[in-house]
PDB file of N, CA and C in Angstrom:
ATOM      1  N   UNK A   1     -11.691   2.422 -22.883  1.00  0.00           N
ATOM      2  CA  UNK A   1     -10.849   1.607 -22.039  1.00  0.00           C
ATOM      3  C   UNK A   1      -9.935   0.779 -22.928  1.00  0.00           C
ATOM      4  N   UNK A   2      -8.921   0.653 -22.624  1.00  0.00           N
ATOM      5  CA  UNK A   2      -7.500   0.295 -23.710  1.00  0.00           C
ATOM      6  C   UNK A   2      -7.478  -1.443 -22.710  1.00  0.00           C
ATOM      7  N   UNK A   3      -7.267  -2.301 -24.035  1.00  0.00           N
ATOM      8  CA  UNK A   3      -6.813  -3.846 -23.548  1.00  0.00           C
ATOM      9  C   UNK A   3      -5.051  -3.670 -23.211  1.00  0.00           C
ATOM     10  N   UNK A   4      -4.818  -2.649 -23.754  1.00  0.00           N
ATOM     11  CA  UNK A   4      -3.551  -3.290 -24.061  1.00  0.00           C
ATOM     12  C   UNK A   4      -2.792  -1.777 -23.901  1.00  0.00           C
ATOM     13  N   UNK A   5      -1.694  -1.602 -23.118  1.00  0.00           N
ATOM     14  CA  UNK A   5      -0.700  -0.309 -22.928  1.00  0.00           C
ATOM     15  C   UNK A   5       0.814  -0.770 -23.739  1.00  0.00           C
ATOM     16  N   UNK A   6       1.645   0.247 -23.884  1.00  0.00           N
ATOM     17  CA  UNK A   6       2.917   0.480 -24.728  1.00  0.00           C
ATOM     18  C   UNK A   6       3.326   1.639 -24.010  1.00  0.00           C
ATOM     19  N   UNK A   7       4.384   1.730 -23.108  1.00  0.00           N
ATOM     20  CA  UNK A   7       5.075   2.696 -22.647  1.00  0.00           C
ATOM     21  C   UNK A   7       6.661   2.477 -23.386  1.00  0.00           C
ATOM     22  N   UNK A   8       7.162   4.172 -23.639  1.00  0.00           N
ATOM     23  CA  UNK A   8       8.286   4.197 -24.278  1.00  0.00           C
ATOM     24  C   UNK A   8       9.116   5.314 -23.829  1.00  0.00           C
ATOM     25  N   UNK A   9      10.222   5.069 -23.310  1.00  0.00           N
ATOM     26  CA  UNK A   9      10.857   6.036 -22.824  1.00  0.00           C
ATOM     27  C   UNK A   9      12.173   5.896 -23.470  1.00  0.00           C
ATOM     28  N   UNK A  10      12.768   7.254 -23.507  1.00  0.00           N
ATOM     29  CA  UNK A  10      13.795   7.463 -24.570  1.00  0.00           C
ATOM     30  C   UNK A  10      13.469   6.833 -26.258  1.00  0.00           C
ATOM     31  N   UNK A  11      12.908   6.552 -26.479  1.00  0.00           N
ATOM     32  CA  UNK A  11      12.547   5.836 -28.035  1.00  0.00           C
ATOM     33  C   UNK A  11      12.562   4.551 -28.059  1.00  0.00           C
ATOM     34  N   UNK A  12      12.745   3.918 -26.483  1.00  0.00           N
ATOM     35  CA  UNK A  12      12.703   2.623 -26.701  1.00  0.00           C
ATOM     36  C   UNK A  12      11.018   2.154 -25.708  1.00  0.00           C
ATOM     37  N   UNK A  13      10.991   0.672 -26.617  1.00  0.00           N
ATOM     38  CA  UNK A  13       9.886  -0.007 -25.605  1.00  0.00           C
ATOM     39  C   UNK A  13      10.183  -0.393 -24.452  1.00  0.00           C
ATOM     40  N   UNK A  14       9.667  -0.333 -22.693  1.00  0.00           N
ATOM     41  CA  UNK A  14      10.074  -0.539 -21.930  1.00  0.00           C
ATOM     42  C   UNK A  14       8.920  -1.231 -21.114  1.00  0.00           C
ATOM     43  N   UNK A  15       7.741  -1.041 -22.181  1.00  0.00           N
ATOM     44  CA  UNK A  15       6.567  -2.189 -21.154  1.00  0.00           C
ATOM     45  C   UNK A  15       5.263  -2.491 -22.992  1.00  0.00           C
ATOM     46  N   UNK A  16       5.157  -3.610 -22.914  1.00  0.00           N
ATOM     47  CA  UNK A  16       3.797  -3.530 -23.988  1.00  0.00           C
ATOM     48  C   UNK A  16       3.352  -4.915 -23.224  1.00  0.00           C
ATOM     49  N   UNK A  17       2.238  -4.735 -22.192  1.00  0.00           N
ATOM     50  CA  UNK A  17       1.155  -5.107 -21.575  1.00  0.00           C
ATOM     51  C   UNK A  17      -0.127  -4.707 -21.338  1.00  0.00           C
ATOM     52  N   UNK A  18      -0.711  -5.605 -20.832  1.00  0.00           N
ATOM     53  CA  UNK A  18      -2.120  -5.602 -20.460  1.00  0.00           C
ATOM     54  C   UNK A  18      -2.258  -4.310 -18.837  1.00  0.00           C
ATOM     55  N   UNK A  19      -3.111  -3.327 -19.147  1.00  0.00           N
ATOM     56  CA  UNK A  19      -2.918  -2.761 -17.745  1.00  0.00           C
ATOM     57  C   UNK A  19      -2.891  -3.284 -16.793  1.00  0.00           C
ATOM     58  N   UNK A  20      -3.763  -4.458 -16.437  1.00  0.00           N
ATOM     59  CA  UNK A  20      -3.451  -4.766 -14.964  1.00  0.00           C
ATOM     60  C   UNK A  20      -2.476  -5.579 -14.859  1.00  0.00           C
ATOM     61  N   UNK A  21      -1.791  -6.239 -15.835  1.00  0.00           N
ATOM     62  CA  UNK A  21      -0.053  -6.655 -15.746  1.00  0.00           C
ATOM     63  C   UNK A  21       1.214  -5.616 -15.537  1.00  0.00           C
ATOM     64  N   UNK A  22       0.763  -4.331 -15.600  1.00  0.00           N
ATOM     65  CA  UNK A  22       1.381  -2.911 -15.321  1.00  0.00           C
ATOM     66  C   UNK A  22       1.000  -3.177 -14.207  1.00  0.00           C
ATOM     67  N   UNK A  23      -0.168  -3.087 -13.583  1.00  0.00           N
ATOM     68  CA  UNK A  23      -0.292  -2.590 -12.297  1.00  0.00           C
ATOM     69  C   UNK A  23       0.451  -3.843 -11.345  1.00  0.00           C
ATOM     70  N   UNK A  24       0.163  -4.982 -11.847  1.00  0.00           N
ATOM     71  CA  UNK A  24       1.261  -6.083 -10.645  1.00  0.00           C
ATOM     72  C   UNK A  24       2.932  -5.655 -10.557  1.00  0.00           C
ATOM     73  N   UNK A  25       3.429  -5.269 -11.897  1.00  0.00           N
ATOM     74  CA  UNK A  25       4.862  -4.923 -11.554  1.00  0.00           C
ATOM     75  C   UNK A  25       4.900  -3.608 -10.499  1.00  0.00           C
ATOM     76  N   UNK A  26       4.188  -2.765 -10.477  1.00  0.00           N
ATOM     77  CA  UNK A  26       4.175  -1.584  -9.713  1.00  0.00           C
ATOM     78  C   UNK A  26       5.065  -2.416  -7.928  1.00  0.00           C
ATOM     79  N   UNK A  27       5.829  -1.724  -7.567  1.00  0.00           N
ATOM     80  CA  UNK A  27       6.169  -1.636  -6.221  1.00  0.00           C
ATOM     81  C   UNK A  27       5.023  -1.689  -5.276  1.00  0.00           C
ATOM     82  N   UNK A  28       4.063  -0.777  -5.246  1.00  0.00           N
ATOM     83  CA  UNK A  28       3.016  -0.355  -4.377  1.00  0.00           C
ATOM     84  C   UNK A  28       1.944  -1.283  -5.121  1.00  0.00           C
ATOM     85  N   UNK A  29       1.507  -1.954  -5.094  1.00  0.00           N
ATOM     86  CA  UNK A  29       0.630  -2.877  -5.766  1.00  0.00           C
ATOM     87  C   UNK A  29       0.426  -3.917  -4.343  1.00  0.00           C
ATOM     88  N   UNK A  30      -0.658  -3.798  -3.913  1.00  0.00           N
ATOM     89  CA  UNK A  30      -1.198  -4.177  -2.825  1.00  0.00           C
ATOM     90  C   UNK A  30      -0.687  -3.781  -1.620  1.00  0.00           C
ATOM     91  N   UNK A  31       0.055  -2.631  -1.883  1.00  0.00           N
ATOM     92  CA  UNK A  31      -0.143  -1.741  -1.055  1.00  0.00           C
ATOM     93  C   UNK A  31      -1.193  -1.408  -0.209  1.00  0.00           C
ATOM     94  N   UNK A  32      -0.760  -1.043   1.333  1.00  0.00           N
ATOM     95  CA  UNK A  32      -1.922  -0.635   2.563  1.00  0.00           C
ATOM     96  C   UNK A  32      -1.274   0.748   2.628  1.00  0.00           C
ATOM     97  N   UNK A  33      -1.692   1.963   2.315  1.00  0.00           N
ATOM     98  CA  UNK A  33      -1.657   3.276   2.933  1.00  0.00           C
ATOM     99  C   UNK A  33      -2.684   3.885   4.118  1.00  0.00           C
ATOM    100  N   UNK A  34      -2.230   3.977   5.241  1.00  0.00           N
ATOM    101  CA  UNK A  34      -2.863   4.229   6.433  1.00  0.00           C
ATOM    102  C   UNK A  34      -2.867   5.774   6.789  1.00  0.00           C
ATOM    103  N   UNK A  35      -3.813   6.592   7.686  1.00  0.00           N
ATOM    104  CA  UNK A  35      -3.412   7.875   7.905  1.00  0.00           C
ATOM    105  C   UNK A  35      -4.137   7.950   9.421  1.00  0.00           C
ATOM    106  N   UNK A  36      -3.430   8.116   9.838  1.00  0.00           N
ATOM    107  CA  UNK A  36      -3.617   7.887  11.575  1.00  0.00           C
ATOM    108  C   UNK A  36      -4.095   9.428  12.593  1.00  0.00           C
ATOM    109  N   UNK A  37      -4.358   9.340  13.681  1.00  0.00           N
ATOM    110  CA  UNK A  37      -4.747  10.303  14.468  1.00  0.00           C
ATOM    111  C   UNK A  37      -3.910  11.024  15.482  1.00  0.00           C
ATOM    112  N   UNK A  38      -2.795   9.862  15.665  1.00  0.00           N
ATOM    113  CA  UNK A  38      -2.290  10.157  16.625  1.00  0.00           C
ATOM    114  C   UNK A  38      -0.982   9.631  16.030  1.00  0.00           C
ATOM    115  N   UNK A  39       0.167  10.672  16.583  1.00  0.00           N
ATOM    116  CA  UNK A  39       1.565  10.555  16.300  1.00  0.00           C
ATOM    117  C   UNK A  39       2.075   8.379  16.750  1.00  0.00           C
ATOM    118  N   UNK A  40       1.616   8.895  18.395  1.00  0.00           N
ATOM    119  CA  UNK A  40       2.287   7.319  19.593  1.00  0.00           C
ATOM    120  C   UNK A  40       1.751   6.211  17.919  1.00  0.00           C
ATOM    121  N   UNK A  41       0.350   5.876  17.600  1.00  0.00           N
ATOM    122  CA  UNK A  41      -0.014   5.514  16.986  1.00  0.00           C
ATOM    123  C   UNK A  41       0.541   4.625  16.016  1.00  0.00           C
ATOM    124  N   UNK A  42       0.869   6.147  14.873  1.00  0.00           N
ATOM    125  CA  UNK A  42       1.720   5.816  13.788  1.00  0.00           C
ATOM    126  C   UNK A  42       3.332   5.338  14.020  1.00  0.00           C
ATOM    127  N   UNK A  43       3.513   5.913  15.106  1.00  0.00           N
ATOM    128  CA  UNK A  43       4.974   5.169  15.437  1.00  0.00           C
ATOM    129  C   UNK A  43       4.727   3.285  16.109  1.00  0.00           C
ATOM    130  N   UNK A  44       4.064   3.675  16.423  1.00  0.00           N
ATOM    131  CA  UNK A  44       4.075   1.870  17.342  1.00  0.00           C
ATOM    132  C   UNK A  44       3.189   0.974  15.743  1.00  0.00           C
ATOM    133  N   UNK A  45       2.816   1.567  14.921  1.00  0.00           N
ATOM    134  CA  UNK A  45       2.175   0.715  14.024  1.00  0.00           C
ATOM    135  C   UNK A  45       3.093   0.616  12.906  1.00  0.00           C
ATOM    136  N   UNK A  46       4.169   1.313  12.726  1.00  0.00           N
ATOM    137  CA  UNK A  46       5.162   1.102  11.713  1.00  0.00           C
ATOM    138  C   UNK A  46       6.187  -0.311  12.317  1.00  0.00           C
ATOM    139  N   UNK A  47       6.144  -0.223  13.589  1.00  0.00           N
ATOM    140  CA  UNK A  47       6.709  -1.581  14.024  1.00  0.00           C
ATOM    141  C   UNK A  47       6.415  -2.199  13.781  1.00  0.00           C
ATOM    142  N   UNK A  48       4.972  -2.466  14.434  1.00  0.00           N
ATOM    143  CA  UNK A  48       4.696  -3.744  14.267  1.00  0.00           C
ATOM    144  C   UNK A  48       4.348  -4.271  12.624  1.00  0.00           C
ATOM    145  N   UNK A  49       3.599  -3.429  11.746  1.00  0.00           N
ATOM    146  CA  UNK A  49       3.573  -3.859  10.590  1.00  0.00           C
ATOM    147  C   UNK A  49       4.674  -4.349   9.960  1.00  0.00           C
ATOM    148  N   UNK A  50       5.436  -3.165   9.781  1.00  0.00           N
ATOM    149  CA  UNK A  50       6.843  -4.108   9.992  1.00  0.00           C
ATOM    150  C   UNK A  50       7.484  -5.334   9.752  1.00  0.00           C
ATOM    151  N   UNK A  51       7.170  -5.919  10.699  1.00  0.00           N
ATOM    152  CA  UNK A  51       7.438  -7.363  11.290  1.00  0.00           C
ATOM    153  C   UNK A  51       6.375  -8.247  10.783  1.00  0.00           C
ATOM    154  N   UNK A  52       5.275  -8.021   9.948  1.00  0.00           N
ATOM    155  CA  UNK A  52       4.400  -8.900   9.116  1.00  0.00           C
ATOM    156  C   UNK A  52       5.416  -9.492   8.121  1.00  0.00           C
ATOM    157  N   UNK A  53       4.699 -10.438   8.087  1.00  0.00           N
ATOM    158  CA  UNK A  53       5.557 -11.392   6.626  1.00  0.00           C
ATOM    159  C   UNK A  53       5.129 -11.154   5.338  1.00  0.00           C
ATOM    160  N   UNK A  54       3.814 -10.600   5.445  1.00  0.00           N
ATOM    161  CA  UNK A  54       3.383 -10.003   4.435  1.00  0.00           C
ATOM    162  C   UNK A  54       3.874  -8.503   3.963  1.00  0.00           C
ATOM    163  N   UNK A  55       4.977  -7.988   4.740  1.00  0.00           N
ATOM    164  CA  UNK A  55       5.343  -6.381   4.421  1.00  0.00           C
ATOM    165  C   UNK A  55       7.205  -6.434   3.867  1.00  0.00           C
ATOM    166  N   UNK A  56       7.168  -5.764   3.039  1.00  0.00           N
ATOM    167  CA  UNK A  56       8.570  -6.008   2.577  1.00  0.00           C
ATOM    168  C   UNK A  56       9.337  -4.608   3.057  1.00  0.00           C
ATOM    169  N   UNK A  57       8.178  -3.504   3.661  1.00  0.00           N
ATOM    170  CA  UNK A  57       9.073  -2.350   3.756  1.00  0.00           C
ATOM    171  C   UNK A  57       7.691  -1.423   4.013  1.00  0.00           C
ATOM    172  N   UNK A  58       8.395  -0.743   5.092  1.00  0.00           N
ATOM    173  CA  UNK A  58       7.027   0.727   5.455  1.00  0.00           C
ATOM    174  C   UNK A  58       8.107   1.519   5.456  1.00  0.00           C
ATOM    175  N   UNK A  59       6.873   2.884   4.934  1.00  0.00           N
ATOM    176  CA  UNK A  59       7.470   4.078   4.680  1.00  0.00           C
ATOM    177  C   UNK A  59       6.396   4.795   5.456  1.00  0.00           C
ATOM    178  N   UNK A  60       6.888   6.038   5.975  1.00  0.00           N
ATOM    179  CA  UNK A  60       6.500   6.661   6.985  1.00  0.00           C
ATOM    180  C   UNK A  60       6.413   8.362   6.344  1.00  0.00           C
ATOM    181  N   UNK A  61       5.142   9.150   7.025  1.00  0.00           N
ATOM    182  CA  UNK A  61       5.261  10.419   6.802  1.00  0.00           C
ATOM    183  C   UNK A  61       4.764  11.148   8.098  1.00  0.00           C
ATOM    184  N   UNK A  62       5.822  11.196   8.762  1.00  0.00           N
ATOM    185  CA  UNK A  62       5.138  11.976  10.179  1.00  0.00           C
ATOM    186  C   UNK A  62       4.752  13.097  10.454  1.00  0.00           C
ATOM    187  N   UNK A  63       4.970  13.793   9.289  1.00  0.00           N
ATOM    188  CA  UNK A  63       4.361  15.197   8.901  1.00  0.00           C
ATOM    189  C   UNK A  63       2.761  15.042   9.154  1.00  0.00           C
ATOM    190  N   UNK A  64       2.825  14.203   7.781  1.00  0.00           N
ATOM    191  CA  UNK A  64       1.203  13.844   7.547  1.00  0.00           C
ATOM    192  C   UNK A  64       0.597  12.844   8.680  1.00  0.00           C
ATOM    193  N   UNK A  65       1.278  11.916   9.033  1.00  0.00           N
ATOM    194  CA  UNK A  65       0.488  10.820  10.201  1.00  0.00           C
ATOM    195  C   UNK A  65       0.096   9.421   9.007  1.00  0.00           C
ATOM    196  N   UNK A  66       0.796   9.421   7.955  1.00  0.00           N
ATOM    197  CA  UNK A  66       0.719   8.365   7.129  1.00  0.00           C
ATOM    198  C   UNK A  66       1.691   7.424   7.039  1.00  0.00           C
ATOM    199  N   UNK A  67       1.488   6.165   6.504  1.00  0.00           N
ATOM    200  CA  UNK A  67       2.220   5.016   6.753  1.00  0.00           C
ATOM    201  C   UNK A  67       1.936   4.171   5.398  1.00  0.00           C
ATOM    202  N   UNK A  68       2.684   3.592   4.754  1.00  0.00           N
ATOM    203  CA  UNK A  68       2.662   2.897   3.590  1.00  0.00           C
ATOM    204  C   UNK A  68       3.261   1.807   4.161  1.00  0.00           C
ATOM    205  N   UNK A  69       2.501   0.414   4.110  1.00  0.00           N
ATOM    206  CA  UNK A  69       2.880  -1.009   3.902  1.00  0.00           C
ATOM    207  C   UNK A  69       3.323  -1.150   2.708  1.00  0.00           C
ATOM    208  N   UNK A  70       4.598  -1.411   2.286  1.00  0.00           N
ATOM    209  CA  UNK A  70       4.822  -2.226   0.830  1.00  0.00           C
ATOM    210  C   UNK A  70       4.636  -3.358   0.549  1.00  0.00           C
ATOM    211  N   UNK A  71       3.911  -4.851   0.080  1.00  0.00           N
ATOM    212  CA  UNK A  71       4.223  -5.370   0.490  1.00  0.00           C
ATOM    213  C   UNK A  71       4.772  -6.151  -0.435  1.00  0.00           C
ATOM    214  N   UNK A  72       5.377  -7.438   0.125  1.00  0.00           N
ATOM    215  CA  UNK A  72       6.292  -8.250  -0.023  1.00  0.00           C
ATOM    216  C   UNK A  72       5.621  -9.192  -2.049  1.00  0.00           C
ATOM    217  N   UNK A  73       6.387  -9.295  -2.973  1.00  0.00           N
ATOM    218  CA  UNK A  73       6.086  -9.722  -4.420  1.00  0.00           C
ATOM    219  C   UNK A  73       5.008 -11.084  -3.928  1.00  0.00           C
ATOM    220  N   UNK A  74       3.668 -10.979  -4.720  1.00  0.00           N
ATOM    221  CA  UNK A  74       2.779 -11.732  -4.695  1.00  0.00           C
ATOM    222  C   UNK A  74       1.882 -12.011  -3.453  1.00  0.00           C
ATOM    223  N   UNK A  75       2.275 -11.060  -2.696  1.00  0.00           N
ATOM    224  CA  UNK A  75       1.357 -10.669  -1.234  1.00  0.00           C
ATOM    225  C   UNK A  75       0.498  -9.657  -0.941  1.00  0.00           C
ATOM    226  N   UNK A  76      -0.422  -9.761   0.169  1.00  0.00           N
ATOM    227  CA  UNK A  76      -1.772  -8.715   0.018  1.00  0.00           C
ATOM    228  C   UNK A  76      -1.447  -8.114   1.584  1.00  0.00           C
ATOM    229  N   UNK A  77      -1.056  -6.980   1.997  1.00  0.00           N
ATOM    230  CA  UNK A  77      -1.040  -6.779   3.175  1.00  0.00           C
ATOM    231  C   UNK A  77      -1.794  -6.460   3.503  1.00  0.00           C
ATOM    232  N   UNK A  78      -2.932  -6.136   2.939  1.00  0.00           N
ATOM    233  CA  UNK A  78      -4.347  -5.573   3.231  1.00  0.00           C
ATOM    234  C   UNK A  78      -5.578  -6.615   4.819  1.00  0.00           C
ATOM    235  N   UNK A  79      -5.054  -8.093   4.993  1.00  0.00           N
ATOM    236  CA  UNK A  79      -5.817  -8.482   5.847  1.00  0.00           C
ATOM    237  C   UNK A  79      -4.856  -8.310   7.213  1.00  0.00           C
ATOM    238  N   UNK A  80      -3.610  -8.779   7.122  1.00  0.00           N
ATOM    239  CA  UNK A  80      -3.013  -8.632   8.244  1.00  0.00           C
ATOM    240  C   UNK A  80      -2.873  -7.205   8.872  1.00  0.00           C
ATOM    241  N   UNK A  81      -2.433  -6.499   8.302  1.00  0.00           N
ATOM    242  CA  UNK A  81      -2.438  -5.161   8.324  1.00  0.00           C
ATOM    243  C   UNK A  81      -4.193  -4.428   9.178  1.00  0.00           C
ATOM    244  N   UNK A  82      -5.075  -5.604   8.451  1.00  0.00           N
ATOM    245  CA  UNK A  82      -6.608  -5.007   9.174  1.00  0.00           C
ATOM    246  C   UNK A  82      -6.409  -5.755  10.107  1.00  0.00           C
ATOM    247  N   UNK A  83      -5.958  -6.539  10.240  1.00  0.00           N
ATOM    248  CA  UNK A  83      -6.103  -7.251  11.858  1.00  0.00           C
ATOM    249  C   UNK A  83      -5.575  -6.259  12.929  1.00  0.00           C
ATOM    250  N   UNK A  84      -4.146  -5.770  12.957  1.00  0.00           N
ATOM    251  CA  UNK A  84      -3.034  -5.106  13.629  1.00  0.00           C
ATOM    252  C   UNK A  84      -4.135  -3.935  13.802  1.00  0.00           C
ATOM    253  N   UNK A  85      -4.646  -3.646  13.123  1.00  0.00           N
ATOM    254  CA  UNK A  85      -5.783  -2.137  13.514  1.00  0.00           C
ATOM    255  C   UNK A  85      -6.864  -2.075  14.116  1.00  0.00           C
ATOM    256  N   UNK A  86      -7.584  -3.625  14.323  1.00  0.00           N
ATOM    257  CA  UNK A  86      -8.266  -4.175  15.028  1.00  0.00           C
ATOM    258  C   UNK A  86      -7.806  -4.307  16.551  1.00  0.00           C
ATOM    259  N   UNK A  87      -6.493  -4.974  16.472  1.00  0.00           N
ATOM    260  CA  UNK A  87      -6.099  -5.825  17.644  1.00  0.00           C
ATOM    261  C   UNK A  87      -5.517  -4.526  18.735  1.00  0.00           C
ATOM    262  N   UNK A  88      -5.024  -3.450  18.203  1.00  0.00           N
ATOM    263  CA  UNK A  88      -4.488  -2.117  19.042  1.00  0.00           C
ATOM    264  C   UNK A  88      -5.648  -1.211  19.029  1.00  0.00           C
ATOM    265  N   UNK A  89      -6.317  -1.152  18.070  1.00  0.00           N
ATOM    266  CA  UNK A  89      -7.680  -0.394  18.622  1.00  0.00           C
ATOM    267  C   UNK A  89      -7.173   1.370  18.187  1.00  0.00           C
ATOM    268  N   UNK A  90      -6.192   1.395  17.046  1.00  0.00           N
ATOM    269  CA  UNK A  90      -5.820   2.467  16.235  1.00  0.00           C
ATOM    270  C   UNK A  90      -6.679   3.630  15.757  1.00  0.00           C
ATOM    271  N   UNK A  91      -6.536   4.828  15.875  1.00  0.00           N
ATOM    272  CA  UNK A  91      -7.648   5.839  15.248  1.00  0.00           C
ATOM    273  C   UNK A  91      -7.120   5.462  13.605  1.00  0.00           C
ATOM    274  N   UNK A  92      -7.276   4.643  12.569  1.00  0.00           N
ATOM    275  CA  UNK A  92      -7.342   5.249  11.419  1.00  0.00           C
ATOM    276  C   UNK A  92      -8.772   5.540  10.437  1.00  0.00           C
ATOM    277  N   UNK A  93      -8.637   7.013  10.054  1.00  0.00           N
ATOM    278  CA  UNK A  93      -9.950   7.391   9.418  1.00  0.00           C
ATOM    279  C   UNK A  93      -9.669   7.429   8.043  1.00  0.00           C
ATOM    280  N   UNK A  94      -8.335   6.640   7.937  1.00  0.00           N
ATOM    281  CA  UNK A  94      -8.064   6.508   6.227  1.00  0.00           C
ATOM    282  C   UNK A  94      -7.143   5.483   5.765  1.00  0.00           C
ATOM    283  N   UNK A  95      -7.665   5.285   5.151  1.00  0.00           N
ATOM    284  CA  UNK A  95      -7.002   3.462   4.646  1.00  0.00           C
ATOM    285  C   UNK A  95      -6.824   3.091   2.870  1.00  0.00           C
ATOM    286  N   UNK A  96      -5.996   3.099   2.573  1.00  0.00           N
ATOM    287  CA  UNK A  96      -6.394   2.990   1.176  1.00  0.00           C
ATOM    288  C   UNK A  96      -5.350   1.887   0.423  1.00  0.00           C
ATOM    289  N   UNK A  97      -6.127   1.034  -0.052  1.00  0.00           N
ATOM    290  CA  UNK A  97      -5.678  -0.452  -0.308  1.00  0.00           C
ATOM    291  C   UNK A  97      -5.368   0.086  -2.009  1.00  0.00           C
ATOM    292  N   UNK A  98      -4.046  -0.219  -2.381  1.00  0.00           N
ATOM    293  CA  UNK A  98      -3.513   0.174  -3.666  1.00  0.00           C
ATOM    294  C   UNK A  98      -3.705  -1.317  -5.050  1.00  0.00           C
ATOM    295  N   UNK A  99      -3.951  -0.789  -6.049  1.00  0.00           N
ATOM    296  CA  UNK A  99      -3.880  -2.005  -7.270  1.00  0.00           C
ATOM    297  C   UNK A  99      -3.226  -1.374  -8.404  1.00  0.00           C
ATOM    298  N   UNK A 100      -2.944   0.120  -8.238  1.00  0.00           N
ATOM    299  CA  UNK A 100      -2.543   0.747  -9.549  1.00  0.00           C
ATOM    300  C   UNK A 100      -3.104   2.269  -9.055  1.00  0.00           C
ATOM    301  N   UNK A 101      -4.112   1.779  -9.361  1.00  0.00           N
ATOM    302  CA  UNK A 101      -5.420   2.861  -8.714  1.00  0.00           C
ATOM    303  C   UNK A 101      -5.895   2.640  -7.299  1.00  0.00           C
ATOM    304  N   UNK A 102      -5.837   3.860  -6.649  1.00  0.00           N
ATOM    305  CA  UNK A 102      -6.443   3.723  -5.300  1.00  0.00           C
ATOM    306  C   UNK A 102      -7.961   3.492  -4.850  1.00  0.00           C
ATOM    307  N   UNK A 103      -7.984   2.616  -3.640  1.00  0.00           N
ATOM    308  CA  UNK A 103      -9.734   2.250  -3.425  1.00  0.00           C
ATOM    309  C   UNK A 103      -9.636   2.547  -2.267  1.00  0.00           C
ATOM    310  N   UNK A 104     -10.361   3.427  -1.441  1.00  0.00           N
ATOM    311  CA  UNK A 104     -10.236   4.301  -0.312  1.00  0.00           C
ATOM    312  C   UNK A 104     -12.095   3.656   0.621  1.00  0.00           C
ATOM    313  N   UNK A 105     -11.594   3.133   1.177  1.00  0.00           N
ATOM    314  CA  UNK A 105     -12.818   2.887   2.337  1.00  0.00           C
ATOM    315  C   UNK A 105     -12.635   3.029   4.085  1.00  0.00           C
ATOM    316  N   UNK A 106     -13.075   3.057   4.376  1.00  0.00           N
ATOM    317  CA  UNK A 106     -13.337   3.419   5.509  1.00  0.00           C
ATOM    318  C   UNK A 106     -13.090   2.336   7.120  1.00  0.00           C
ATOM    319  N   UNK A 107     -12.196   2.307   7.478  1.00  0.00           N
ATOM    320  CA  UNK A 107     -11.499   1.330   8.727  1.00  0.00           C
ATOM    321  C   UNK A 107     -13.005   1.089   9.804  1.00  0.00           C
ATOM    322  N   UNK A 108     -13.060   2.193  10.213  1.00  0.00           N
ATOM    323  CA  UNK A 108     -14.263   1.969  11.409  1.00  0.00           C
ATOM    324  C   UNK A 108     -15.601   2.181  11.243  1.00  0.00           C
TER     325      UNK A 108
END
């Protein structure tokens, strides 16, 4: 296990940190990835997440029935986001709360 990373692209240095100081700059870094049952579902839950203050931006895969919360710099969308899945009573059988690395547990 490494204290310490050095990424270099083109020949130059472009990160020499601590991994989990990599993993906070990441975009998706407390990230909520959802995967739903039902189409109505995933559409009415991209709204409303949405509209959390904790979400800076959802991305949608309606192929798959998945939904990515981004959320907003120094925020966890991970509780509000469990509330909204609580409060509509949502099929999700997949949930996976992002830090770098994914941690995949189980909604219901």
């Amino acid at each position: 296990m490494c204290t310490r990373a050095i990424i270099i692209a083109n020949g130059r240095i472009v990160a020499d940190e601590t991994p989990s100081a990599l993993e906070a700059r990441s975009r998706y870094h407390h990230a909520v990835s959802l995967r739903f049952e039902k189409a109505a579902d995933l559409a009415a839950a991209a709204r409303e997440i949405a509209a959390l203050a904790e979400v800076a931006a959802v991305e949608t895969d309606e192929r798959e029935l998945r939904l990515t919360a981004v959320p907003r710099p120094g925020s966890n969308a991970l509780p509000p986001v469990s509330a909204l899945i609580a409060k509509y009573d949502w099929e999700v059988p997949e949930c996976t709360s992002n830090r770098g690395a994914s941690t995949k547990f189980s909604v219901r």
